[in-house]
Every structure is written in C-alpha cells, then in structure tokens.
Protein backbone atom coordinates (compact mmCIF):
# COMPACT_ATOMS: atom_id res chain seq x y z
CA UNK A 1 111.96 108.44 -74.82
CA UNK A 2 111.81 108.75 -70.84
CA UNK A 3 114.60 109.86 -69.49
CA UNK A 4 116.03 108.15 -65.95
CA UNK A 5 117.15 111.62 -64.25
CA UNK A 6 117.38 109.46 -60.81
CA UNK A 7 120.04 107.08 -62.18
CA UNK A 8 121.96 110.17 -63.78
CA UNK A 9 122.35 111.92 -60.38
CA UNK A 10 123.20 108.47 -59.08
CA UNK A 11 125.87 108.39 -61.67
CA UNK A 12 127.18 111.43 -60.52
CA UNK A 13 127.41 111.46 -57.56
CA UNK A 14 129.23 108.08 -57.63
CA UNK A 15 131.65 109.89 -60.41
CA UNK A 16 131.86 113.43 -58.56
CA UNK A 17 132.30 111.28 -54.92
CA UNK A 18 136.09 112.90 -55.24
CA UNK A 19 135.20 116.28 -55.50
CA UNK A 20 134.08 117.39 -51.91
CA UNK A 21 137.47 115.27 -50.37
CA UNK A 22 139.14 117.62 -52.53
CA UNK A 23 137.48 120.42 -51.37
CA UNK A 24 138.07 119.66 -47.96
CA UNK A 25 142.03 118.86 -48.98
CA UNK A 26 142.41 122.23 -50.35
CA UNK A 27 140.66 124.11 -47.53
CA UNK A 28 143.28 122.95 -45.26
CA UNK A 29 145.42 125.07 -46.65
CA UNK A 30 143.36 127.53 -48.48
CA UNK A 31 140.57 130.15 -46.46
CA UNK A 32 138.17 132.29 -48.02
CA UNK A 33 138.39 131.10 -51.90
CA UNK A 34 135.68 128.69 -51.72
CA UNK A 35 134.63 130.14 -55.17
CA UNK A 36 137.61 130.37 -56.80
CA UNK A 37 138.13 126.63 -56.23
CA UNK A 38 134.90 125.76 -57.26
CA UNK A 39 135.61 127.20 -60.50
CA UNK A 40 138.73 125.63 -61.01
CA UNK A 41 136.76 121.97 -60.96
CA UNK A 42 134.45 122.95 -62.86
CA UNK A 43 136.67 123.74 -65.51
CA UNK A 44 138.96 121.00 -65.36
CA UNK A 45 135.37 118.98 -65.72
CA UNK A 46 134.81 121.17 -68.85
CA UNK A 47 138.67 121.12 -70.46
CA UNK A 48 138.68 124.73 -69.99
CA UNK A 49 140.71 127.17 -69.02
CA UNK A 50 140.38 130.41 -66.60
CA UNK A 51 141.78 133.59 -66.35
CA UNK A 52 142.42 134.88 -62.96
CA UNK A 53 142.42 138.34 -61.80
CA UNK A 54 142.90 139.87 -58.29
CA UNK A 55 145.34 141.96 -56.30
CA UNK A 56 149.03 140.16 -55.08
CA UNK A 57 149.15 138.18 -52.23
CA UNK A 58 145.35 136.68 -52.55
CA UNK A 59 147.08 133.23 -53.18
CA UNK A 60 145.89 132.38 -56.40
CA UNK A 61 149.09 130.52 -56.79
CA UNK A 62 148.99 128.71 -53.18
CA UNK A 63 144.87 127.55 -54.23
CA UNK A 64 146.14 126.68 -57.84
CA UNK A 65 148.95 124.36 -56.30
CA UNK A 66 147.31 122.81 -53.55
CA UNK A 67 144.44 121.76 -56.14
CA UNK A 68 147.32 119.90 -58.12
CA UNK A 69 148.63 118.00 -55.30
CA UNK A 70 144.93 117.50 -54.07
CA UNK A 71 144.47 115.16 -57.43
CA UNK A 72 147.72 114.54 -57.76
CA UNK A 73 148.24 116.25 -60.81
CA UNK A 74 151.67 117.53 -62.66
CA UNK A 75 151.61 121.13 -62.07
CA UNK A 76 154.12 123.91 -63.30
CA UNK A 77 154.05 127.89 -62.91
CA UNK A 78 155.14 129.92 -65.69
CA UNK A 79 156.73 133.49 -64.76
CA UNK A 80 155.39 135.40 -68.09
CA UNK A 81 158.19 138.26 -68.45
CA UNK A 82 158.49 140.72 -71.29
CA UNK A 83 161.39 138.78 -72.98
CA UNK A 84 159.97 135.31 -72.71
CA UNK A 85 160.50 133.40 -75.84
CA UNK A 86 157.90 130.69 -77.69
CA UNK A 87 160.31 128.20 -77.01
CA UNK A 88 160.73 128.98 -73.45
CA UNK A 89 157.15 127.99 -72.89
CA UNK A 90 156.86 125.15 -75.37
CA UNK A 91 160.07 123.50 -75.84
CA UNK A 92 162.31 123.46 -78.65
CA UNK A 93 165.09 120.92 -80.51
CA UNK A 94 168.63 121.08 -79.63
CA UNK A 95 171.42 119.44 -81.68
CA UNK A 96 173.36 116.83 -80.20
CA UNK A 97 176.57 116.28 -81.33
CA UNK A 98 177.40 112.44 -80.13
CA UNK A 99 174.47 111.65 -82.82
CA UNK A 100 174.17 114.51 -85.07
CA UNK A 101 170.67 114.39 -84.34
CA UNK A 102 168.17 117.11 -83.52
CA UNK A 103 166.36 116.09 -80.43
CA UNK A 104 163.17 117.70 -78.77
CA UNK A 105 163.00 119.15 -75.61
CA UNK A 106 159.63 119.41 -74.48
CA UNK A 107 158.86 122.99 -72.35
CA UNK A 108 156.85 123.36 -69.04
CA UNK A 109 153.41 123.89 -70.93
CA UNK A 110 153.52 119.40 -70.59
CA UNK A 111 151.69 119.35 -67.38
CA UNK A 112 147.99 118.78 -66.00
CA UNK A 113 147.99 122.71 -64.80
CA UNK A 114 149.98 125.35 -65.98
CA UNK A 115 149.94 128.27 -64.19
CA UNK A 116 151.09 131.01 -66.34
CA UNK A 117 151.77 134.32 -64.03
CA UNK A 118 151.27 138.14 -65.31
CA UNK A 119 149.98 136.23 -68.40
CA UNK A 120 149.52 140.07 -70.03
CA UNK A 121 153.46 140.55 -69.53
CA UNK A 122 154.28 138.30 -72.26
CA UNK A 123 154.86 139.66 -75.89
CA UNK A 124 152.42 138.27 -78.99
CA UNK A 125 154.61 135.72 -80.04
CA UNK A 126 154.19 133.91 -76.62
CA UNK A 127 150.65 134.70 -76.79
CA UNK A 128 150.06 133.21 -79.83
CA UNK A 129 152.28 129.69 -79.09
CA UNK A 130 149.92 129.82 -75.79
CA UNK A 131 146.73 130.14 -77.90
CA UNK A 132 147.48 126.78 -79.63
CA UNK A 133 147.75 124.99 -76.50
CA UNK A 134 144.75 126.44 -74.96
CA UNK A 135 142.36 125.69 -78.44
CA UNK A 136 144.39 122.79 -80.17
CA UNK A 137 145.33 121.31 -76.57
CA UNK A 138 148.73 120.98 -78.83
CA UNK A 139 151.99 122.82 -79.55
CA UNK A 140 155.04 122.07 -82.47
CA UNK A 141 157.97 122.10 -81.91
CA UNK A 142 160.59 121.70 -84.61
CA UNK A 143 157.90 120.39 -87.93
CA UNK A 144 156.14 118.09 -85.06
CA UNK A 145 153.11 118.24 -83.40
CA UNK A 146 152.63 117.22 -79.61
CA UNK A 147 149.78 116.51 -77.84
CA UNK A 148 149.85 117.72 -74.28
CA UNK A 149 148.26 115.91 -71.23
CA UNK A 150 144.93 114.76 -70.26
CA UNK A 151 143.27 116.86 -68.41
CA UNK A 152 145.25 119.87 -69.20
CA UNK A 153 144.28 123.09 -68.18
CA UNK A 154 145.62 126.78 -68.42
CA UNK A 155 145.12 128.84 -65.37
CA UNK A 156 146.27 132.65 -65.80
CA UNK A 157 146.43 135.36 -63.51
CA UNK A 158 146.82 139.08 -64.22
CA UNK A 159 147.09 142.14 -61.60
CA UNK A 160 144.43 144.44 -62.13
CA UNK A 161 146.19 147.67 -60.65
CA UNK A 162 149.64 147.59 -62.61
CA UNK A 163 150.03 148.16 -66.33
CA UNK A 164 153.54 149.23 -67.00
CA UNK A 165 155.13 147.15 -69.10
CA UNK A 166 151.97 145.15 -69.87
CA UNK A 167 150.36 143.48 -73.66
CA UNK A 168 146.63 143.58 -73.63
CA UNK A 169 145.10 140.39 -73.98
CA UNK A 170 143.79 140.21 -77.37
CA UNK A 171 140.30 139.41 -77.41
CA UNK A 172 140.78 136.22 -79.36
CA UNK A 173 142.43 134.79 -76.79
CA UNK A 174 140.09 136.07 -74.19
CA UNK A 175 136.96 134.59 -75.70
CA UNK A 176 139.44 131.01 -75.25
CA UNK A 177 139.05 131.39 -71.44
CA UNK A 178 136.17 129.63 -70.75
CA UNK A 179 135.49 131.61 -67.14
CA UNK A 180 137.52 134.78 -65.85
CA UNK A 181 136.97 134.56 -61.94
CA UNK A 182 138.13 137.87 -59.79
CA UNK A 183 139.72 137.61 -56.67
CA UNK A 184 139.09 139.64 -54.17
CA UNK A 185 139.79 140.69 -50.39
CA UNK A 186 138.71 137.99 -47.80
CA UNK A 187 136.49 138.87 -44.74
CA UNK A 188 138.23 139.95 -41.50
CA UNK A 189 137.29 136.81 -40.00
CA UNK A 190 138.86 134.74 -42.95
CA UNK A 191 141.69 137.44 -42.87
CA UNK A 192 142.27 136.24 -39.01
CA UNK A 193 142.22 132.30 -39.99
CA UNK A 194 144.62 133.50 -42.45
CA UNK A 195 147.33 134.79 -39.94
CA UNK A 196 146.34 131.85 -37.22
CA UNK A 197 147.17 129.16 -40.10
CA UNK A 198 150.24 131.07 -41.21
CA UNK A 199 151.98 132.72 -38.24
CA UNK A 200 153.87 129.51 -37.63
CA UNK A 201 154.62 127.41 -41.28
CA UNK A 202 155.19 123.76 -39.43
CA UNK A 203 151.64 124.58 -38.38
CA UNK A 204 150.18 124.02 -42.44
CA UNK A 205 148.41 120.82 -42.94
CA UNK A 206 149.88 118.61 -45.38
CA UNK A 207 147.28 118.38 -47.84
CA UNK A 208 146.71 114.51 -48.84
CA UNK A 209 145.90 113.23 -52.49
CA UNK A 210 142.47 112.63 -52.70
CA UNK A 211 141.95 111.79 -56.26
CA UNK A 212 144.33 111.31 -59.48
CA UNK A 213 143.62 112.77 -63.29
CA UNK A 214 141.88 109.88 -63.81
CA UNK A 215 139.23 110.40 -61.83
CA UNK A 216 138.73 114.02 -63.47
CA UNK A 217 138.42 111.98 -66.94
CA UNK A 218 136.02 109.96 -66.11
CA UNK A 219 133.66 112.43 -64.40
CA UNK A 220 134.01 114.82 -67.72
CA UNK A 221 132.60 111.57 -69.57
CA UNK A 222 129.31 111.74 -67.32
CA UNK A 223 129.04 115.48 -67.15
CA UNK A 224 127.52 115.24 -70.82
CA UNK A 225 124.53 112.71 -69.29
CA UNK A 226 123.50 115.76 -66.92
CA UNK A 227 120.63 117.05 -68.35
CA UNK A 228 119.14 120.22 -69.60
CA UNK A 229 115.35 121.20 -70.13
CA UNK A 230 115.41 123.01 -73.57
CA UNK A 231 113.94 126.09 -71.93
CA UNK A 232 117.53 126.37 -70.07
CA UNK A 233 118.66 126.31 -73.39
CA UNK A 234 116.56 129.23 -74.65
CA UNK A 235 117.24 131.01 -71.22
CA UNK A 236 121.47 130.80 -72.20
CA UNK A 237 120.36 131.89 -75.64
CA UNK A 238 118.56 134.79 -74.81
CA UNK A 239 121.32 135.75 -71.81
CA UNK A 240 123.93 135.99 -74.76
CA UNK A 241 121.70 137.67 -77.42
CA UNK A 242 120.65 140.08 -74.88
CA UNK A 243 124.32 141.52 -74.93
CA UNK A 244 124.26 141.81 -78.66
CA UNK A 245 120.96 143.43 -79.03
CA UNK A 246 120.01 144.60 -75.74
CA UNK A 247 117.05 146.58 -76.75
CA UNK A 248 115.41 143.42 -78.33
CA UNK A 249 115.60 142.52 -74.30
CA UNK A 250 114.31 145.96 -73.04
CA UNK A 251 117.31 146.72 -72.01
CA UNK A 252 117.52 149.89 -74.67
CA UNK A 253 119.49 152.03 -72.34
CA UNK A 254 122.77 149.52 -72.81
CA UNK A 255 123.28 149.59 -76.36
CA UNK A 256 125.51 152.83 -76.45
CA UNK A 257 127.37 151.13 -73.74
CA UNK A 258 128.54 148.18 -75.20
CA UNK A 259 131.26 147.68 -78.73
CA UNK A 260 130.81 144.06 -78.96
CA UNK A 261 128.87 141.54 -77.29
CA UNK A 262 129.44 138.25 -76.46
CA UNK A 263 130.56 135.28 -79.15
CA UNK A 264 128.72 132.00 -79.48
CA UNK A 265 131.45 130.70 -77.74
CA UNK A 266 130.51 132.16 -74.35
CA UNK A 267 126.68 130.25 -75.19
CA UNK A 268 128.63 126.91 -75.93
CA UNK A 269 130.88 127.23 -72.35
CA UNK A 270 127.71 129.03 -70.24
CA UNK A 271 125.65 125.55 -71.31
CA UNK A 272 129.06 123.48 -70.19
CA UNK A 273 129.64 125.65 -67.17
CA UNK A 274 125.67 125.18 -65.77
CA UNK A 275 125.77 121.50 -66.30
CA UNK A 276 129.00 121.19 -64.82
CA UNK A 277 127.55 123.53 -61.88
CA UNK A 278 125.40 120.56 -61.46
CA UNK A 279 127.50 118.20 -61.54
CA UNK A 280 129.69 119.63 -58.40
CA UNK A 281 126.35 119.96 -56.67
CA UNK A 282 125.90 116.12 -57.21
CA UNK A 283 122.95 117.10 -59.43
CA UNK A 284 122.12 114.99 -63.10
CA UNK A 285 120.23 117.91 -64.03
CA UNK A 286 120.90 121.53 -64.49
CA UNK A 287 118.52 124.39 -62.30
CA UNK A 288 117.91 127.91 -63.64
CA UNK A 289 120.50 128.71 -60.67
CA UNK A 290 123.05 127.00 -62.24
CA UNK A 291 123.30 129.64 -65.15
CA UNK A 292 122.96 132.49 -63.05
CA UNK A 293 125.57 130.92 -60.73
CA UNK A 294 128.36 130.60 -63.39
CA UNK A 295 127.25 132.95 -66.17
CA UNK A 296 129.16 136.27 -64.50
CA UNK A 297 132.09 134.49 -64.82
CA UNK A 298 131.62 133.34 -68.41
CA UNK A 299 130.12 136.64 -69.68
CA UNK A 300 132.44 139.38 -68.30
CA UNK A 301 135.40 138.95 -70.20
CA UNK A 302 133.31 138.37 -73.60
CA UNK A 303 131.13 141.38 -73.54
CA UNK A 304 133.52 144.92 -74.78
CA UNK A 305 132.09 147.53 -73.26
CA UNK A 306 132.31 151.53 -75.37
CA UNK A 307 134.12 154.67 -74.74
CA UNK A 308 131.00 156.21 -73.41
CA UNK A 309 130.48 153.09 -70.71
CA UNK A 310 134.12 154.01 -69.74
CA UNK A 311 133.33 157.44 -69.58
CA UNK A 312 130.06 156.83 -66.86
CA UNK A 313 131.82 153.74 -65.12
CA UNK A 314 130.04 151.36 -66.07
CA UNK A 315 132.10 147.91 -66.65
CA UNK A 316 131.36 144.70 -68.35
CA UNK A 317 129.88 143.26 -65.06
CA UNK A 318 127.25 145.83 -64.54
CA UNK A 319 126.05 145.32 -68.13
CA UNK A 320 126.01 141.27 -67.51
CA UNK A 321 124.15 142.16 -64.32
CA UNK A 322 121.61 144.49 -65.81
CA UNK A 323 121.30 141.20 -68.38
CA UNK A 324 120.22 138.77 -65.51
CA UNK A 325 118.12 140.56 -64.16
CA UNK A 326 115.97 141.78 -67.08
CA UNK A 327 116.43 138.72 -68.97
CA UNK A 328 112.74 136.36 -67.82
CA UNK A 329 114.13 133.08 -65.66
CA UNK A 330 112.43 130.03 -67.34
C-alpha cells in the first residue's frame, strides 16, 4: 500500500496554517524563547505536559500566558505553596444549607493551561491529586469523577537555584512530563529588545487571537497521519536502550554513571514529539532531525544519573548527549 506523503504535508499544512500566526502573536510580546514556545505547541499537539525550569524573571509565565490568549484558551496559574491543599487545586463540595445539598465546586485545574508555579513546593498529597489530572486528564471530587477540558495541558516551572523548603519531584511523576525544557539567559541583543519593549508598558503590543482550542484538536487528529520510516523507529529505540545498557551502544564508560535509564514512556513521547516536530515544520513526514531536535528535552528528566556521575559532574544531559552522538543516525 503506497502511501500519498504529498497530500499528508498538504494536510498539514492546511491544519498547522495557525501555528506560525501564533508564533508571530506571541513574539510580540515575548523575545528570545523561540524554543520554549515551540515546545509548548508541540505538546499541546501531543496532550502532553512540560516541566519548566530556569532562573526568575525569564518569563516563563508572561510566554505561557500570551500562548493562551494567542488561541484563546482558558488559562489559570497555580501558586504551589507548602500548605496547599488537594482541594485547593481540584475543587471540593460545600454544603448548602437553602437545599441541604452538597454541591461541587470545581478548582482552577478546569482550564486549557494550568500553570502550576514552584510545582516542587507543594507537599505529596497535592502531587498526587496533580498526577491524576496529568495521566487520567481527570480529578474526583466528592465520589465523582470529572473530566477536565480539551486540550488541557499542565505546564510547571521549578527554580533550579533554591531548595529550601522544596519536595522532590518523584520520579513517577517526572516520567508524566512528556518534555522538560530549560530556560536560560537571553543574548545581549535579545536582553536589549527586552528593555526597549518594556521600558514603557503602553508600549506592549496587544497580542490578537489567532486561533481557538479547536483548531489545536483538530491538528492533533492529523499529527497521527505524519509519517515515520520504521528505521526512525529503530533509531528512537536504540536512543532509549542506549541509556539502559549503554555498553551494548559502545558507550561502556556511562554505565557507572547512570541508576536508571529511561522508561518506555520516554520511547512512546520521543516518537510523538518527532512527528509533532514535523508537523510545526509543515512536514507529513518525520526527518532523523526531528528526533535529535526534541529528544534532549524528552530524555533528560527520564534518565537518573549515580552518585559517582554527581561526584565528576556529569548530569543527565551530558549522558543524553554522549547518547546522540554515539548512537548511528539512520
């Protein structure tokens, strides 16, 4: 059976039309995170959900909402504090007294894109009532199940320099993130744009809507026609075994440096990520680059690294690195 990869990319492009107007919406407001937004599509193409980590004042938040309003979406930030209850993020019932009837109140986790802030403040039990949102793309409340909207997507930031008062993530709930994107510094050019944009507020563009959550639905539904050579699939195989037996890779010298590697959850999203890589290119078909382009982010939250990698510096990125590059490009 032939397959019509000129009508797919047709397809796409006629279903991904919306995503460069948003790119241009949000880069009215937004310079130097070209990346970062990129990501974010590509995971709202993918129902996933990112964790975000970078230094204050990089304005994770400011990209996050301007996004939202680019596709119209609901959006709601979530200040994760130490004594933040399950209910306070998922609603609860209250009992009302002109009835005598319980009734719900849904929480601020029903919107298109929560942002939950300092996501590693929060104590287990809000980590776990977060978890079934993020996997079930659900939450009870009260004996009843909710679903929560479509697309729906959990963005989560965490500082990289402060731990006091701070819950490690635990890494069930890491391996849920389907990409963990860090933010860094911009340029001094970008830095200049910055204070040129800023200096005077009545100066920001108004950033227009663009698209609506619709739109976002319906290009998910083609991003499963892009298509993907079976040797790409080998290649993602490989990429993840290689940081579960890295000498089977001849890449020897990293086993001692790595506890755990990554699950076959991280080959499942580095397959979605690559064709949805493709998809914001206006591509029906996925390139080698396309894994190589996305699989940093997928892979370095997934892969533990050992005491001894602590003790010679090495993080999680170097070892995904040294994977890429030793790992044979199909």
């Amino acid at each position: 059976m032939s397959i019509d990869t000129a009508a797919i990319t047709q397809r796409v492009r006629d279903q991904g039309a919306f995503i460069d107007a948003v790119k241009r919406e949000v880069a009215k407001v937004i310079v130097g995170q070209d990346a970062l937004v990129e990501r974010l599509i590509i995971a709202m193409l993918c129902r996933g959900h990112i964790l975000i980590e970078g230094v204050p004042g990089l304005a994770k938040t400011l990209t996050v909402s301007t996004l939202a309003r680019a596709i119209d979406a609901s959006f709601v930030r979530i200040q994760f504090t130490p004594d933040l209850l399950p209910a306070d993020l998922t609603g609860t019932t209250i009992y009302s007294p002109q009835d005598g009837r319980f009734n719900v109140r849904k929480g601020p986790i029903f919107a298109n894109i929560v942002l939950a802030d300092e996501i590693n403040r929060a104590p287990a039990k809000v980590q776990s009532a977060l978890l079934e949102a993020m996997q079930e793309r659900q939450v009870s409340i009260g004996g009843t199940t909710f679903p929560l909207e479509d697309p729906f997507m959990v963005l989560a930031t965490q500082n990289p320099i402060e731990h006091e008062g701070t819950y490690a993530l635990p890494e069930a709930q890491l391996d849920r993130f389907m990409l963990k994107v860090v933010v860094t510094y911009p340029t001094r050019n970008e830095e200049k744009l910055i204070l040129d944009r800023f200096v005077s507020p009545e100066d920001v563009p108004e950033v227009q809507r663009v698209a609506d959550p619709e739109s976002v639905n319906a290009a998910a539904k083609v991003l499963h026609d892009v298509q993907m050579d079976q040797r790409l699939r080998d290649y993602i195989v490989h990429l993840v075994a290689a940081t579960r037996d890295p000498g089977s890779y001849r890449l020897a010298r990293l086993r001692p440096l790595i506890e755990f590697g990554a699950s076959p959850r991280a080959t499942i999203y580095l397959a979605q990520a690559a064709r949805a890589h493709a998809f914001v290119s206006h591509r029906g078909y996925v390139e080698p680059d396309d894994v190589k382009s996305v699989a940093m982010d997928v892979l370095r939250h997934r892969v533990v690294i050992s005491y001894e990698a602590e003790a010679e510096n090495t993080t999680a990125e170097d070892i995904v690195r040294a994977v890429l590059d030793e790992v044979e490009v199909p």
